[in-house]
N, C-alpha and C. Protein backbone atom coordinates (compact mmCIF):
# COMPACT_ATOMS: atom_id res chain seq x y z
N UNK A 1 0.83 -1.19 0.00
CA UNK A 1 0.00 0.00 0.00
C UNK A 1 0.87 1.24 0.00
N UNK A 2 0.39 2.31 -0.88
CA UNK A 2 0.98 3.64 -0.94
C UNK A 2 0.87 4.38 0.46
N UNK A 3 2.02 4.72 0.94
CA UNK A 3 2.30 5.01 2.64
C UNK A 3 1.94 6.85 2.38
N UNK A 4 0.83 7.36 2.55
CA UNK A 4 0.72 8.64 2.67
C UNK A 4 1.20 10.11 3.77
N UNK A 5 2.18 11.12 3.04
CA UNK A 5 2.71 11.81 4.05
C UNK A 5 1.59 13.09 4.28
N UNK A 6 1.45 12.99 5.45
CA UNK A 6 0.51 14.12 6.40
C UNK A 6 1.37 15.06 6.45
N UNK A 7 0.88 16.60 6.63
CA UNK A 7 1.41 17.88 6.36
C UNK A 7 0.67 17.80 8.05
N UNK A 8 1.57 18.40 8.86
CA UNK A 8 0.97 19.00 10.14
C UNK A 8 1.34 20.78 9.84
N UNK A 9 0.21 21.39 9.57
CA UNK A 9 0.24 22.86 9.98
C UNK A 9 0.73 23.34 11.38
N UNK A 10 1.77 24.13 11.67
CA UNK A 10 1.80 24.69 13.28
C UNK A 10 0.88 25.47 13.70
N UNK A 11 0.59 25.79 15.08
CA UNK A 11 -0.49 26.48 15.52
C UNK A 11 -0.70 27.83 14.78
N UNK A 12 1.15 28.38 15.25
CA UNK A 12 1.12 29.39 14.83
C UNK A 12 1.10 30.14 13.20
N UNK A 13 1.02 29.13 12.06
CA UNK A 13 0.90 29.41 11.15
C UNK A 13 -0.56 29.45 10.51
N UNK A 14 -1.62 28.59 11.76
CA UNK A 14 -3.00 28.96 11.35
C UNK A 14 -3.22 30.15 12.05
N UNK A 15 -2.49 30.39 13.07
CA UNK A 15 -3.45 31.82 13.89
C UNK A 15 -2.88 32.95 12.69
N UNK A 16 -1.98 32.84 12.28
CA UNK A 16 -1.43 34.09 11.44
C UNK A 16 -2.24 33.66 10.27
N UNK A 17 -2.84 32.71 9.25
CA UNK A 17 -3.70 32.92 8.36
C UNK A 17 -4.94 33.43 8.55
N UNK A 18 -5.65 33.01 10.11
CA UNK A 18 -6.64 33.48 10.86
C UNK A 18 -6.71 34.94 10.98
N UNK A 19 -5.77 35.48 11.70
CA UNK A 19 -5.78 36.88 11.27
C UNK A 19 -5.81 37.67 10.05
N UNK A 20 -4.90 36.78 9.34
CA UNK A 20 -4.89 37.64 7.68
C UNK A 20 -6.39 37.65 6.78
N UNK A 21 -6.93 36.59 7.11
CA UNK A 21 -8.52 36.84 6.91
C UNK A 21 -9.42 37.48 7.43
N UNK A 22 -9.21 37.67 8.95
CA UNK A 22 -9.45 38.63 9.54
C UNK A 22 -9.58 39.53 9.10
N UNK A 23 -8.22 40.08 9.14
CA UNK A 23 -7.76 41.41 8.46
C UNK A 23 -8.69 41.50 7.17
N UNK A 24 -8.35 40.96 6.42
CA UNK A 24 -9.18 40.77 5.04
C UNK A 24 -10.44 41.06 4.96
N UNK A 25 -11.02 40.49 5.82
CA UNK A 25 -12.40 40.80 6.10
C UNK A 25 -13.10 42.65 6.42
N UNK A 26 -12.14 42.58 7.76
CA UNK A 26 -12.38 44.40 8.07
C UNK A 26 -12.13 44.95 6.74
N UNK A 27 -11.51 44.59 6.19
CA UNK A 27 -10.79 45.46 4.89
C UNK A 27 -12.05 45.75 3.84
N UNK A 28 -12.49 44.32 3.64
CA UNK A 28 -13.72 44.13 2.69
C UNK A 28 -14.79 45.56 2.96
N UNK A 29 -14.77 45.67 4.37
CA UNK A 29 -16.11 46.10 5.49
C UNK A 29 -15.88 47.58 4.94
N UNK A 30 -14.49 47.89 5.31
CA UNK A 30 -14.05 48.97 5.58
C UNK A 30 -13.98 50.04 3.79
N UNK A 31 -13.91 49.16 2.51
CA UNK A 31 -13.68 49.66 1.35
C UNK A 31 -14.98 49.70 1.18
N UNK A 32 -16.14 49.01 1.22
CA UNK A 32 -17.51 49.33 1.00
C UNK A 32 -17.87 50.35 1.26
N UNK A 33 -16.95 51.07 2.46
CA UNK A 33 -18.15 52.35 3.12
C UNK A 33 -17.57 53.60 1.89
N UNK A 34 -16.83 53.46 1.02
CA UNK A 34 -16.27 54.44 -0.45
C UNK A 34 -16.77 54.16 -1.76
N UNK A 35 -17.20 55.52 -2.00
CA UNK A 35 -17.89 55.29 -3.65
C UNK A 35 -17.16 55.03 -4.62
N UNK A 36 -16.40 53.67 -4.85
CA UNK A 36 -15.67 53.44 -5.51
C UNK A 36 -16.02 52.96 -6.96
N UNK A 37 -17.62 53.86 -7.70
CA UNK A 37 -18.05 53.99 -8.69
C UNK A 37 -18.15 52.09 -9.25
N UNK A 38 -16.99 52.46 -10.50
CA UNK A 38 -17.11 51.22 -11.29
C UNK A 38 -16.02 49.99 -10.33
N UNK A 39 -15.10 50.93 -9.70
CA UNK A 39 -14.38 49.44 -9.31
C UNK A 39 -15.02 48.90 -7.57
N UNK A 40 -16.29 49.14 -7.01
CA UNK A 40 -16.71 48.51 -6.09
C UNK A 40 -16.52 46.93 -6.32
N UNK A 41 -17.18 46.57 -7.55
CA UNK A 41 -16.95 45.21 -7.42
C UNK A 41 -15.66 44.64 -7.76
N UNK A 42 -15.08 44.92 -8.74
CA UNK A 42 -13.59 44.97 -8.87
C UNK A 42 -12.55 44.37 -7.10
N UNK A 43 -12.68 45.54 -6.43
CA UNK A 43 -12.22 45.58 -5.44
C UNK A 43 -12.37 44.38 -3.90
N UNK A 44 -13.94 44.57 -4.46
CA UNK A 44 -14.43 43.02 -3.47
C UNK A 44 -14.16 41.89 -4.04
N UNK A 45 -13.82 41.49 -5.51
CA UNK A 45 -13.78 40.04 -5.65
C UNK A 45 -12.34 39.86 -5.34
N UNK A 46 -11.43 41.15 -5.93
CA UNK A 46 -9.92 41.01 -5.55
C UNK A 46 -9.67 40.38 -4.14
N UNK A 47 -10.48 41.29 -3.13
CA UNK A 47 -10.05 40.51 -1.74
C UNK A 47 -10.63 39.43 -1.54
N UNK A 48 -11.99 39.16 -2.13
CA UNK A 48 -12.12 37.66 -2.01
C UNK A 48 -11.55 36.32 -2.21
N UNK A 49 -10.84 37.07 -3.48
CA UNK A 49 -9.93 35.91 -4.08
C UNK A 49 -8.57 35.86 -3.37
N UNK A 50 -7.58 36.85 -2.83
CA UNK A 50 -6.64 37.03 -1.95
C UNK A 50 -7.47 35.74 -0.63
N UNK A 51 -8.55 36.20 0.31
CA UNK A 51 -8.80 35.17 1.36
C UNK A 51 -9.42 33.76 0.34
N UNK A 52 -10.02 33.49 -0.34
CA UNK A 52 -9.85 32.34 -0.95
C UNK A 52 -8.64 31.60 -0.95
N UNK A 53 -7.54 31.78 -1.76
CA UNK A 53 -6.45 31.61 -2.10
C UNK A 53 -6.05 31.34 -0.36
N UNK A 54 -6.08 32.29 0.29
CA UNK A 54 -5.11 31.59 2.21
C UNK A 54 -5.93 30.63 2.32
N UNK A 55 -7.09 30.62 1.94
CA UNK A 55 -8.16 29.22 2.38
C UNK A 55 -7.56 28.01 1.70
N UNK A 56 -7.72 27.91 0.64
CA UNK A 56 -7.42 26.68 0.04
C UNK A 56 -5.81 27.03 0.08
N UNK A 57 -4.83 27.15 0.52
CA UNK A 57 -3.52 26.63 0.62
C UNK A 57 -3.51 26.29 1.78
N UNK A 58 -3.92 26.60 2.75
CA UNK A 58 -3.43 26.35 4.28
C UNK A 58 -4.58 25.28 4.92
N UNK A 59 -5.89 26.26 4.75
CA UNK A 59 -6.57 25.03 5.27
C UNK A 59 -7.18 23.70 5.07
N UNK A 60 -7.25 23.66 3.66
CA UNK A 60 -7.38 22.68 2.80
C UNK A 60 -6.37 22.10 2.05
N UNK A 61 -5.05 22.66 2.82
CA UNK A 61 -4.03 21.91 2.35
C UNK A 61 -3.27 21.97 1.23
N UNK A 62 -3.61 22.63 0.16
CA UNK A 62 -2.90 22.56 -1.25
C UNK A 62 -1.64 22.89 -1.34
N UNK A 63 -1.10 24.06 -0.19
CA UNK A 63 -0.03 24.21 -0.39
C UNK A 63 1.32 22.81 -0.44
N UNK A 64 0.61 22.28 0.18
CA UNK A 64 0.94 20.96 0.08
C UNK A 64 1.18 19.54 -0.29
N UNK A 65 0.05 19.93 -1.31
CA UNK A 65 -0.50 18.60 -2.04
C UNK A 65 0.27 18.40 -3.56
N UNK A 66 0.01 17.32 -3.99
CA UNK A 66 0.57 17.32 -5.15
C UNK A 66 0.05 18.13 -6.42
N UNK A 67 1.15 18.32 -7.17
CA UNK A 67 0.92 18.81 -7.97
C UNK A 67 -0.36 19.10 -9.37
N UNK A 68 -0.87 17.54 -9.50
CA UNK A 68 -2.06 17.15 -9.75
C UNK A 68 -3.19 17.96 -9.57
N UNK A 69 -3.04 17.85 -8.08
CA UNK A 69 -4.80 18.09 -7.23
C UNK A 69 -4.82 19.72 -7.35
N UNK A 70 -3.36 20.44 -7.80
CA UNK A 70 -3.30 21.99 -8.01
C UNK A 70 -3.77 22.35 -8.81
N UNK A 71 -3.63 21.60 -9.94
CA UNK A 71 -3.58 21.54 -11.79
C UNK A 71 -5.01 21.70 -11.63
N UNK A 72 -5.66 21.04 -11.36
CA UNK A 72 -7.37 20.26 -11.13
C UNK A 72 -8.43 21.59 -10.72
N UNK A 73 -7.41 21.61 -9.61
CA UNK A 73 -8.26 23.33 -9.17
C UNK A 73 -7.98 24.14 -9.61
N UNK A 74 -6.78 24.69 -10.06
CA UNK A 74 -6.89 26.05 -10.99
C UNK A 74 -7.31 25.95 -12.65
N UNK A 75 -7.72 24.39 -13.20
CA UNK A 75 -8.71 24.57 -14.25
C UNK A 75 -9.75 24.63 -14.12
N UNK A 76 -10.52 24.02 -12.59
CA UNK A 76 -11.83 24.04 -12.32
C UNK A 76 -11.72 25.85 -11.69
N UNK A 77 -10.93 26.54 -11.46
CA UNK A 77 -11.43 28.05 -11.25
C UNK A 77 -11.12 28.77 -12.60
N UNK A 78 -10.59 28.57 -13.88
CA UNK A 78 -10.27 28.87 -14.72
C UNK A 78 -11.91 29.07 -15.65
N UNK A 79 -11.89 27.76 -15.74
CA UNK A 79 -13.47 27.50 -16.40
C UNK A 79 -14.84 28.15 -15.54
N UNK A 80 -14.61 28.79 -13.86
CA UNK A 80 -15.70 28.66 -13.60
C UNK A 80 -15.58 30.26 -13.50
N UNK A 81 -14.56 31.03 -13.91
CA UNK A 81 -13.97 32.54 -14.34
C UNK A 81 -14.85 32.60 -15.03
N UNK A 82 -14.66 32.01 -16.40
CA UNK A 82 -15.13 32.15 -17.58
C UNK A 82 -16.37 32.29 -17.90
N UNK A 83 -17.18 31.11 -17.44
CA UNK A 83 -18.47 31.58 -16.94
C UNK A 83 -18.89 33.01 -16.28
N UNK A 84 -18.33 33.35 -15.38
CA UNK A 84 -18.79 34.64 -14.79
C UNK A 84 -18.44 35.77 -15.68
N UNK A 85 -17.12 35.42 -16.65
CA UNK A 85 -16.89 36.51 -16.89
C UNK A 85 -18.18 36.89 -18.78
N UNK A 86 -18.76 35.65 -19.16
CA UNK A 86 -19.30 35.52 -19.97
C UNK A 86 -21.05 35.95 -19.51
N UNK A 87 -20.78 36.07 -18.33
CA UNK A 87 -22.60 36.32 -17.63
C UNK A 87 -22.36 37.84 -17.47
N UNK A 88 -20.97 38.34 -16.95
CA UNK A 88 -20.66 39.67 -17.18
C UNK A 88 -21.00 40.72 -19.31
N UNK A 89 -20.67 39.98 -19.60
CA UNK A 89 -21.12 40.24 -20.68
C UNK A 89 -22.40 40.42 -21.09
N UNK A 90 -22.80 39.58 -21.10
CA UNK A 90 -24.58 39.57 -21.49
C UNK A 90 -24.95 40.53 -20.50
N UNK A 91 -24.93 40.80 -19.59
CA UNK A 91 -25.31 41.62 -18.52
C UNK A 91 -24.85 43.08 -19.21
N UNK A 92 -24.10 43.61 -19.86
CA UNK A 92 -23.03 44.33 -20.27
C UNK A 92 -23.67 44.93 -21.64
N UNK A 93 -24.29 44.09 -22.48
CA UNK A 93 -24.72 44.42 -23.54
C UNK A 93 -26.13 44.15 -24.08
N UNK A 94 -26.86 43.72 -23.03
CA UNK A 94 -28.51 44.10 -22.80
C UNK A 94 -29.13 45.31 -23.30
N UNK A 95 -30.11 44.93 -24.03
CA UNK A 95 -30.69 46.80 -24.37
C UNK A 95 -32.10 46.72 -23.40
């Protein structure tokens, strides 16, 4: 049988992702309260995708994982871009 190696995260490297989402979060809170016209949304998916990204490396492990299971997810967020960015459109050129 294939002998599988476990990644142990240290405490202190989840409390510091914990905070950085944190942080992330106030941040989200804190750029909403500005009329940031056309780039409001711009600005919120950016930080979403910044705390996404600490999510899936740390707590779900990828930073870790093989190379494969990386490949897998950044075509399944590639393709599911595309989509949004194709619903952005139609949305875009509606009369």
């Amino acid at each position: 049988m294939d002998e599988q190696k476990h990644h142990i995260v240290d405490y202190l490297t989840n409390i510091k992702v914990w905070v950085a989402l944190a942080v992330l979060t106030i941040l989200t809170v804190w750029v909403s309260e500005f009329n940031l016209a056309t780039l409001t949304v711009a600005v919120a998916l950016s930080i979403a995708t910044i705390k996404a990204i600490l999510v899936l490396s740390y707590f779900m492990h990828l930073k870790f994982d093989s190379k494969i299971l990386i490949i897998m997810v950044l075509v399944t967020l590639v393709i599911f871009l595309s989509m949004i960015i194709f619903t952005f459109f139609d949305y875009l050129y509606r009369k």
